[in-house]
N, C-alpha and C. Protein backbone atom coordinates (compact mmCIF):
# COMPACT_ATOMS: atom_id res chain seq x y z
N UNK A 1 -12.73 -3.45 -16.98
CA UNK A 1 -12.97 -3.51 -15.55
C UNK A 1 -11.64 -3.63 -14.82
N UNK A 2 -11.39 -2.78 -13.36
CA UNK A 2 -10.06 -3.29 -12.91
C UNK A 2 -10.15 -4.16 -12.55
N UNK A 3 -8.95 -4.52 -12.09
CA UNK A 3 -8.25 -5.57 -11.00
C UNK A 3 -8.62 -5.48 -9.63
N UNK A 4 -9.07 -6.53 -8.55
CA UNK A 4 -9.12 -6.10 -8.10
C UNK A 4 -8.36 -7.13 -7.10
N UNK A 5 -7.73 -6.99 -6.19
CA UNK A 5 -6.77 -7.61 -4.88
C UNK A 5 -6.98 -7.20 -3.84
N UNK A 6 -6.85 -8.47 -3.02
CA UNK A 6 -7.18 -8.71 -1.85
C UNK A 6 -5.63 -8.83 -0.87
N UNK A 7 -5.79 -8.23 0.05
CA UNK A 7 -4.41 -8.49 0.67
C UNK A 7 -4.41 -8.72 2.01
N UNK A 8 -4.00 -9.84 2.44
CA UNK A 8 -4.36 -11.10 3.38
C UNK A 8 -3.33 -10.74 4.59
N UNK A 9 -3.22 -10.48 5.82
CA UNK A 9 -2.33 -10.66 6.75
C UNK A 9 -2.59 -12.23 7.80
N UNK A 10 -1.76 -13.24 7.76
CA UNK A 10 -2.15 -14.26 8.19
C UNK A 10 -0.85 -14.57 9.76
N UNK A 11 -1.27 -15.08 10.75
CA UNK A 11 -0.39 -15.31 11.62
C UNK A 11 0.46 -16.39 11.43
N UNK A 12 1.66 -16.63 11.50
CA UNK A 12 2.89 -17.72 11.14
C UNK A 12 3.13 -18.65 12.23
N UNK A 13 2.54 -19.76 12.66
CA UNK A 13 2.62 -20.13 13.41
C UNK A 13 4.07 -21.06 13.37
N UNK A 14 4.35 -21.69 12.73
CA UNK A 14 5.56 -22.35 12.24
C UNK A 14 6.13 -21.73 11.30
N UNK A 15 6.11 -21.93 9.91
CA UNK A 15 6.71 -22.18 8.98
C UNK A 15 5.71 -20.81 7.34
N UNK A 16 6.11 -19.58 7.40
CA UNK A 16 5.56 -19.21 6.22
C UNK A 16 5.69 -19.93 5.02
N UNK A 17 6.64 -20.89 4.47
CA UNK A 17 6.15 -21.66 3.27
C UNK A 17 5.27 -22.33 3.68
N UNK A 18 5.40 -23.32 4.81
CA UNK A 18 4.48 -24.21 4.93
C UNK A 18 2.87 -23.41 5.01
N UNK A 19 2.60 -22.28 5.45
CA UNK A 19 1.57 -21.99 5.70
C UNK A 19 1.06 -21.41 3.89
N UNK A 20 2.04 -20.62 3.10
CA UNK A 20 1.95 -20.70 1.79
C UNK A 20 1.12 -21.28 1.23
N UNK A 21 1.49 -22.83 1.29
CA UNK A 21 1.33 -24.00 0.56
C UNK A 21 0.17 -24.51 0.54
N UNK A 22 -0.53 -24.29 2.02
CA UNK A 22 -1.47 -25.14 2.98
C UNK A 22 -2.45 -23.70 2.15
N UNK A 23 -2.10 -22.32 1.98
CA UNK A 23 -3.32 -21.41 1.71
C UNK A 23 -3.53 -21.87 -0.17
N UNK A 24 -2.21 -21.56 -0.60
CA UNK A 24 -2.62 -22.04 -1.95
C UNK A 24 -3.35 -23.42 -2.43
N UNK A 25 -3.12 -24.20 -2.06
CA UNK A 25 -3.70 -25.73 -1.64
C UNK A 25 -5.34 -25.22 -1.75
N UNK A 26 -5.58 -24.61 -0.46
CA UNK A 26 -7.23 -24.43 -0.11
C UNK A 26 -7.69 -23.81 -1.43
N UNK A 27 -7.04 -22.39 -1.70
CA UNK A 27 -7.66 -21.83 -2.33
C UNK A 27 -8.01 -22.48 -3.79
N UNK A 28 -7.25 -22.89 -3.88
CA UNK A 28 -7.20 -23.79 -5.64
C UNK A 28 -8.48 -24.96 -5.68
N UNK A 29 -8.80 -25.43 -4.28
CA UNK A 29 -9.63 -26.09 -4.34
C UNK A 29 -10.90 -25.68 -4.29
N UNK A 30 -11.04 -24.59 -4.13
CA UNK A 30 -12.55 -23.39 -3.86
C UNK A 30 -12.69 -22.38 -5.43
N UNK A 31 -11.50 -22.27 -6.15
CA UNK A 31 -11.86 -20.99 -6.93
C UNK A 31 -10.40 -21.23 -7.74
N UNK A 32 -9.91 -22.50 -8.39
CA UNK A 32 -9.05 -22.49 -9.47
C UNK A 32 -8.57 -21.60 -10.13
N UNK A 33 -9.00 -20.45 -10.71
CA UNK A 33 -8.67 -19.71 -11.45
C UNK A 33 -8.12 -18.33 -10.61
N UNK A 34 -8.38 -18.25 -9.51
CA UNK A 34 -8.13 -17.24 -8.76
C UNK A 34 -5.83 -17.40 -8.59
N UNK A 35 -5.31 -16.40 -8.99
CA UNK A 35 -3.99 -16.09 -8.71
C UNK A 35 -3.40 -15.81 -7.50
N UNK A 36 -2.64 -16.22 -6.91
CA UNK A 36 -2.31 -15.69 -5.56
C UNK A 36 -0.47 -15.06 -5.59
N UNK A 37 -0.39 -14.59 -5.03
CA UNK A 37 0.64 -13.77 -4.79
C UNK A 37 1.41 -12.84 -3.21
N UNK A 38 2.55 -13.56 -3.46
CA UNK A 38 3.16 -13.46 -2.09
C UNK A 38 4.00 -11.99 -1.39
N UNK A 39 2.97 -11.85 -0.38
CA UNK A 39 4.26 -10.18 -0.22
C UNK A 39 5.54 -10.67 1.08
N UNK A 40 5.97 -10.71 0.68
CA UNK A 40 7.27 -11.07 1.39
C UNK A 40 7.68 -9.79 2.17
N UNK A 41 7.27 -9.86 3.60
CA UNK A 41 7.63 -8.81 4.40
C UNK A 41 8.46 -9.38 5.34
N UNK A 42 10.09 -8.39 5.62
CA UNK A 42 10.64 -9.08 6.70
C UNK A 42 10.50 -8.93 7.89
N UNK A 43 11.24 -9.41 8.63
CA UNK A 43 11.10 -9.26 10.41
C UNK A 43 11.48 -7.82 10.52
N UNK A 44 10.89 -7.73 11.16
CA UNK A 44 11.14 -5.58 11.31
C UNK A 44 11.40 -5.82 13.08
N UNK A 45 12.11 -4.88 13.27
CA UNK A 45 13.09 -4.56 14.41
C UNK A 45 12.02 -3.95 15.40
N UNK A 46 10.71 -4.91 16.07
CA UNK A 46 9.44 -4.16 17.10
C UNK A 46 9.91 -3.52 18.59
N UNK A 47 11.28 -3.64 18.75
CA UNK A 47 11.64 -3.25 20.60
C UNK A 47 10.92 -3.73 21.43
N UNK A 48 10.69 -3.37 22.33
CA UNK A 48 10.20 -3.93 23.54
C UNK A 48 8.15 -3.68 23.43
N UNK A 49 7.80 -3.87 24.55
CA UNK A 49 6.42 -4.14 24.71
C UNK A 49 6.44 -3.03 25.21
N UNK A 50 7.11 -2.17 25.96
CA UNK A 50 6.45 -0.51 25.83
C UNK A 50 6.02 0.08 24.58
N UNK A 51 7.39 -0.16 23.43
CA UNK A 51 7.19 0.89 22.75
C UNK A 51 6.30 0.27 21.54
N UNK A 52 5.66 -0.91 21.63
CA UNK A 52 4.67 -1.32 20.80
C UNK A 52 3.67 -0.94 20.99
N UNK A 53 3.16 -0.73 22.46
CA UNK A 53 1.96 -0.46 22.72
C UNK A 53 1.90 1.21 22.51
N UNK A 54 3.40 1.84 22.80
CA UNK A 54 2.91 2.95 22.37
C UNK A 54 2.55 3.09 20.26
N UNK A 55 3.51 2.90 19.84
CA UNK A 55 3.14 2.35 18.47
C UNK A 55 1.88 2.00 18.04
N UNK A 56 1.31 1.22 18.77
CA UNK A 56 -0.03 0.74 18.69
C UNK A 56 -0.95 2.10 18.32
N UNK A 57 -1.02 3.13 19.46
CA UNK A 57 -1.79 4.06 19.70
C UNK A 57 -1.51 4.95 18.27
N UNK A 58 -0.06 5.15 17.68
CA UNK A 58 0.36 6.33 16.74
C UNK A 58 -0.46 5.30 15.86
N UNK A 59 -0.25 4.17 15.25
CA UNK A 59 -0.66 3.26 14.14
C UNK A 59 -2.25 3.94 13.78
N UNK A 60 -3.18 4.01 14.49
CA UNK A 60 -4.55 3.88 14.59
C UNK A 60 -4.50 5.49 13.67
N UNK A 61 -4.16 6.09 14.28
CA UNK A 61 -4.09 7.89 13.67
C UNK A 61 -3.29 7.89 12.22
N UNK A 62 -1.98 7.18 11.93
CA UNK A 62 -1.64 7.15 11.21
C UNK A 62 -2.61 6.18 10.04
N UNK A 63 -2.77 4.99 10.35
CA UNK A 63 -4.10 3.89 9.51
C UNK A 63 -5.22 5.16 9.30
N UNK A 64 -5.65 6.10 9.50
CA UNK A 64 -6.78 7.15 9.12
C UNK A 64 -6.09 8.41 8.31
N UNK A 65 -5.37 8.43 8.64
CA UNK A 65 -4.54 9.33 7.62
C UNK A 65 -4.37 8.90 6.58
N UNK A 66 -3.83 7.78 6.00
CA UNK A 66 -2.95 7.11 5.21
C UNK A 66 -4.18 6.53 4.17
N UNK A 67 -5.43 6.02 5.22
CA UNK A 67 -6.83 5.79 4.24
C UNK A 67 -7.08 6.83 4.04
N UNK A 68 -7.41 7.92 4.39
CA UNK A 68 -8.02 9.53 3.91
C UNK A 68 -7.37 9.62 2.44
N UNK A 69 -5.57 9.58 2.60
CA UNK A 69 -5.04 9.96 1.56
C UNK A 69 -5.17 9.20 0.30
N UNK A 70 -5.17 7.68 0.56
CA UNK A 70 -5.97 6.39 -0.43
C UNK A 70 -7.27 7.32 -1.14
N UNK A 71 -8.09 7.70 -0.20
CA UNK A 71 -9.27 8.19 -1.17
C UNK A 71 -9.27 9.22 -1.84
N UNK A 72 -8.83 10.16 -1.28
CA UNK A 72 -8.23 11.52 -2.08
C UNK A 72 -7.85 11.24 -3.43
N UNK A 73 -6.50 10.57 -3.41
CA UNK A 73 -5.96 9.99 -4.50
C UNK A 73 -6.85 9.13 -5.56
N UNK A 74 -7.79 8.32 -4.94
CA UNK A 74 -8.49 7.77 -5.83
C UNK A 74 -9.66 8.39 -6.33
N UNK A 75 -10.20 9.74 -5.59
CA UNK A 75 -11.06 10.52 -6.05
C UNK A 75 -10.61 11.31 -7.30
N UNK A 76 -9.31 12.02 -7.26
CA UNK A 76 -7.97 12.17 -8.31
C UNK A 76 -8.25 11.60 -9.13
N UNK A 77 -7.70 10.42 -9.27
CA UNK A 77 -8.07 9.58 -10.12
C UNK A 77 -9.13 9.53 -10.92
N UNK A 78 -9.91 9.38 -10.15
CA UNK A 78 -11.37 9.50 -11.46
C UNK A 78 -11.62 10.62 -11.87
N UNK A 79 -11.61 11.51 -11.20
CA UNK A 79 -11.71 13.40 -11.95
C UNK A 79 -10.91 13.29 -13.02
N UNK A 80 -9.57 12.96 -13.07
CA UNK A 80 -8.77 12.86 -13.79
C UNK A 80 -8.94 11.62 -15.00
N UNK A 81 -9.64 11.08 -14.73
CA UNK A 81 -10.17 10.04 -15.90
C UNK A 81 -11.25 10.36 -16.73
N UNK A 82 -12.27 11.41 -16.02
CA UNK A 82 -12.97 11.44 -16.67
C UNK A 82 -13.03 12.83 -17.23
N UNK A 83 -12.08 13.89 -16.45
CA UNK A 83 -11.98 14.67 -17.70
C UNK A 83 -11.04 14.70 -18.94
N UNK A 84 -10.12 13.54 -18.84
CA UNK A 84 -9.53 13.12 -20.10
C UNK A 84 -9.45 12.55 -20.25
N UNK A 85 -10.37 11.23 -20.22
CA UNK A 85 -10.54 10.15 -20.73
C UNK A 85 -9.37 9.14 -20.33
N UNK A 86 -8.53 9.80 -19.65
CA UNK A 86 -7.47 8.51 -19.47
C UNK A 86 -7.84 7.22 -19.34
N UNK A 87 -6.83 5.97 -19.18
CA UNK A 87 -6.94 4.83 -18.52
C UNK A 87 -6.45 4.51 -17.59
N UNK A 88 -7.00 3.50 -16.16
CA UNK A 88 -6.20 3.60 -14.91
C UNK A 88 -4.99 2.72 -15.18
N UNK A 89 -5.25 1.69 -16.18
CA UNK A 89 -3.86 0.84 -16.70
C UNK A 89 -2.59 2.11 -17.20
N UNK A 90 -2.85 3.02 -16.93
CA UNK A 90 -1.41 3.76 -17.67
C UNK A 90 -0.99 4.17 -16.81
N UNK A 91 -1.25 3.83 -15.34
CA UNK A 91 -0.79 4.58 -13.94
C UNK A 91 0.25 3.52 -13.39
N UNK A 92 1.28 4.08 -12.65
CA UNK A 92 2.30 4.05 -12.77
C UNK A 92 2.66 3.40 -10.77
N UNK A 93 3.71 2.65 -10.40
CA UNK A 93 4.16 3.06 -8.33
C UNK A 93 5.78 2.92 -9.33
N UNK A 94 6.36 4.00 -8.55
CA UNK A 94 7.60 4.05 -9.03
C UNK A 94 7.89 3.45 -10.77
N UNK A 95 7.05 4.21 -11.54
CA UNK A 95 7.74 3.91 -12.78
C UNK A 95 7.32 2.47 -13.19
N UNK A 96 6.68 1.18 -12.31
CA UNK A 96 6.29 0.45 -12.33
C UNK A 96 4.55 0.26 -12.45
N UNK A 97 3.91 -0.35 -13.75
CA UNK A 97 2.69 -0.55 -13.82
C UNK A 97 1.88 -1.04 -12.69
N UNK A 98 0.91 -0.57 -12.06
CA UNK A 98 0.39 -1.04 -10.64
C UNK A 98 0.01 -2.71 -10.82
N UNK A 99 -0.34 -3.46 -11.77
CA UNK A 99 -0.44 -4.31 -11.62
C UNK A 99 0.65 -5.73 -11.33
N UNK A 100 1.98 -5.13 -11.83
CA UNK A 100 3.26 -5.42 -11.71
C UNK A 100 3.43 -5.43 -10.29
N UNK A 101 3.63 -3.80 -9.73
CA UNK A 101 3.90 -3.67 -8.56
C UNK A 101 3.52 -4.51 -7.71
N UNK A 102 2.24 -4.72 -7.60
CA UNK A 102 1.44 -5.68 -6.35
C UNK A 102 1.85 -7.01 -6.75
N UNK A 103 1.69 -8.06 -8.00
CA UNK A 103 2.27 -8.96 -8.14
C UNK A 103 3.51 -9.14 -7.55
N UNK A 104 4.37 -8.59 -7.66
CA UNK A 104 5.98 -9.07 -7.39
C UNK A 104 6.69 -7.86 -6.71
N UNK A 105 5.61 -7.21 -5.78
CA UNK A 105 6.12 -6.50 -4.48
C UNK A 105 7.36 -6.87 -4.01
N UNK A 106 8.60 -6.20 -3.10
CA UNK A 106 9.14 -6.14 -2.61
C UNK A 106 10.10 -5.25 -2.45
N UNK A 107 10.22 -5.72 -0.66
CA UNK A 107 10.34 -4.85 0.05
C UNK A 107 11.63 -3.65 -0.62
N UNK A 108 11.56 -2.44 0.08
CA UNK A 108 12.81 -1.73 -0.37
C UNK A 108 13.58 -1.30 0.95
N UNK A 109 14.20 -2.13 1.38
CA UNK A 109 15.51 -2.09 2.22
C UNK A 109 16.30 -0.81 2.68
N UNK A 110 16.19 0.03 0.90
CA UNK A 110 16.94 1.24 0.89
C UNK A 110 16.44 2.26 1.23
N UNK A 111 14.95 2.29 1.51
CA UNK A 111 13.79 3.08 1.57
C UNK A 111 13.23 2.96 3.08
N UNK A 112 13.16 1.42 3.85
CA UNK A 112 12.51 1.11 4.51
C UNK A 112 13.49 0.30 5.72
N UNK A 113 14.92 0.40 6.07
CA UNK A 113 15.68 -0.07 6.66
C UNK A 113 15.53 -1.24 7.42
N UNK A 114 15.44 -2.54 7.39
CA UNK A 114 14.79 -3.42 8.46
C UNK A 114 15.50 -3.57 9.71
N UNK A 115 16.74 -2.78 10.08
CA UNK A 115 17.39 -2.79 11.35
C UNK A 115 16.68 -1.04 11.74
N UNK A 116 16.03 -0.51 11.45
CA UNK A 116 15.64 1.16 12.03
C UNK A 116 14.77 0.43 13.10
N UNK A 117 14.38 1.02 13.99
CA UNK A 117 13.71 0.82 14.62
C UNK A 117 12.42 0.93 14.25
N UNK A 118 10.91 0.07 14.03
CA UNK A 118 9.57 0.06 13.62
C UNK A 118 8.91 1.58 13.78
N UNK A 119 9.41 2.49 14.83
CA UNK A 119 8.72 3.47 14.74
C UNK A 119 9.03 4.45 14.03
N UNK A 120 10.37 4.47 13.62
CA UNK A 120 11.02 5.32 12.39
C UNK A 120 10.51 4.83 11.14
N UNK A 121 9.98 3.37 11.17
CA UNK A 121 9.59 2.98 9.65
C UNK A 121 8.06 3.68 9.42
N UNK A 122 6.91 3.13 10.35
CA UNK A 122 6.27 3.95 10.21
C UNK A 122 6.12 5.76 10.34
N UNK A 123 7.39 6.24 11.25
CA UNK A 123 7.26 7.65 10.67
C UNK A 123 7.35 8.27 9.25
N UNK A 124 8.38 7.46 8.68
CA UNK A 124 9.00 7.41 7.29
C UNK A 124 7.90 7.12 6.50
N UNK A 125 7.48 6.36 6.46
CA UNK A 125 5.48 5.89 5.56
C UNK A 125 5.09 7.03 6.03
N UNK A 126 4.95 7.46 6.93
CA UNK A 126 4.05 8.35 7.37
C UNK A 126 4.06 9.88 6.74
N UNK A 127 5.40 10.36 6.80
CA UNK A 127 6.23 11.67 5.93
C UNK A 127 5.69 11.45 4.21
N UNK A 128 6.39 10.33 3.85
CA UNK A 128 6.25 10.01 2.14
C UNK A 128 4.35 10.25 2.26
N UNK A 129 3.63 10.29 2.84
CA UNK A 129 2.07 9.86 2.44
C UNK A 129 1.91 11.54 2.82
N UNK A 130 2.46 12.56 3.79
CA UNK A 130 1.87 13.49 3.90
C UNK A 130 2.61 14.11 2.88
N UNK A 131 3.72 13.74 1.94
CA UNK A 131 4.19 14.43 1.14
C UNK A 131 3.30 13.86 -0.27
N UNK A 132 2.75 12.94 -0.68
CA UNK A 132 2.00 12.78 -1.33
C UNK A 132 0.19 13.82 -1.29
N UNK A 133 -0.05 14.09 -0.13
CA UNK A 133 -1.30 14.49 -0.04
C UNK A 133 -0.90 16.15 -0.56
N UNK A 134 0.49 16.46 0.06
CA UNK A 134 0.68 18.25 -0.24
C UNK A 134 0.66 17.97 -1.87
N UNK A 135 1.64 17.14 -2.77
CA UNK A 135 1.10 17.07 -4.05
C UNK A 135 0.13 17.10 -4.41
N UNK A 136 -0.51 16.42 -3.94
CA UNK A 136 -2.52 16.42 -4.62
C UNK A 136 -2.84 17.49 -3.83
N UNK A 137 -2.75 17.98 -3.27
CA UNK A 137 -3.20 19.74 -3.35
C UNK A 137 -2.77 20.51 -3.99
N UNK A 138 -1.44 20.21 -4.54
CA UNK A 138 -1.12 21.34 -5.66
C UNK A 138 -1.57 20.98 -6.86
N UNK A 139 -1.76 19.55 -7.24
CA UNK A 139 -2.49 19.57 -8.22
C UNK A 139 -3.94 19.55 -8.38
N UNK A 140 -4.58 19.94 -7.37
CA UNK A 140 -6.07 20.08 -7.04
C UNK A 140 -6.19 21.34 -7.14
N UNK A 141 -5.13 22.43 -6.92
CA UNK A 141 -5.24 23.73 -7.09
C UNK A 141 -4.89 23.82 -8.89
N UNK A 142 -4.21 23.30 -9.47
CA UNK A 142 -4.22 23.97 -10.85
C UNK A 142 -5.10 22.98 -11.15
N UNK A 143 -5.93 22.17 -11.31
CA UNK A 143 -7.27 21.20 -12.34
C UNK A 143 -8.28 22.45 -11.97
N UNK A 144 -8.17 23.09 -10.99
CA UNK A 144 -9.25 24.10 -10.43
C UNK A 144 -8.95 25.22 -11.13
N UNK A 145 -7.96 25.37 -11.54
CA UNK A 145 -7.51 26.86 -12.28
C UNK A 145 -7.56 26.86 -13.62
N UNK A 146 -7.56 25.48 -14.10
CA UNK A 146 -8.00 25.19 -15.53
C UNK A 146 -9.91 25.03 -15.52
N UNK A 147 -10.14 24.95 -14.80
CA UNK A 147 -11.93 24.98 -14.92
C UNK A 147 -12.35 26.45 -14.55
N UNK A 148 -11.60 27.28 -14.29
CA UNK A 148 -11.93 28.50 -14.18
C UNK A 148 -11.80 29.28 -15.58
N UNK A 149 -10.40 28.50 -16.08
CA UNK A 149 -10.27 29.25 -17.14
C UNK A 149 -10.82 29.50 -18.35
C-alpha cells in the first residue's frame, strides 16, 4: 500500500519553531505513531499589494493546470504499472526516491531564487510543469504506438 502525506500550510503567528512544537505536541497526543515532517519554505520576495492581488488571479489558473498535470501523471503512472507490472517505490523526483524527497524536502535556491521576484517563481513552476506535461505526451504517443503494434 502507498504512503500517503498530508501537507499542512499553517499561519506563523510568532515563532515557526514555536508553532512546530505546539503542532507536534498535539499531534503525538491524538495519533503517536503518526510521523511529521517539516517543509521549510523561505520568505519569498511578495512586492507590493498590487502585484499580489494580481498574482492572486494568475495562481488560481496556474493551481488548475498544475492539478490537471498531477493527474495526468498519475494516470501515467498506473497505465504504466499495470502494463508492466512495475512498482511505484522505484519512482524517482530528481534521482531521489519520492519518499525521501517529501521527508527531507528542501528548498532549491538554485532553481527557485528567493530574491526573484514571487511572480517569476511561480512563472518558473509554471514553465517546468508545462514542460513536464509536453513529455507525457510524447510518451503517451509511443505507449500508443506500442499497443498498435
Amino acid at each position: 500500500m502507498a504512503t500517503r502525506y498530508w501537507v499542512v500550510s499553517l499561519p506563523v503567528p510568532n515563532s515557526a519553531s514555536t508553532l512546530w512544537n505546539k503542532l507536534q505536541e498535539e499531534i503525538s497526543k491524538h495519533s503517536f505513531d503518526t510521523p511529521l515532517y517539516r517543509f521549510n519554505i523561505p520568505n519569498l520576495r511578495v512586492g507590493t499589494l498590487d502585484s499580489l492581488l494580481s498574482l492572486s488571479d494568475d495562481l488560481v489558473k496556474s493551481n488548475n493546470f498544475v492539478e490537471g498535470v498531477s493527474h495526468k501523471i498519475r494516470r501515467q503512472i498506473d497505465d504504466l504499472e499495470r502494463v508492466s507490472g512495475a512498482v511505484t517505490s522505484s519512482l524517482t523526483v530528481d534521482g531521489v526516491p519520492v519518499d525521501s524527497y517529501l521527508t527531507r524536502f528542501a528548498w532549491d535556491e538554485a532553481r527557485y531564487p528567493t530574491m526573484s521576484p514571487l511572480k517569476e517563481t511561480v512563472d518558473g513552476i509554471h514553465g517546468q510543469v508545462a514542460k513536464i506535461e509536453d513529455d507525457l505526451k510524447v510518451i503517451h504517443i509511443s505507449n500508443a504506438d506500442l499497443d498498435i503494434i
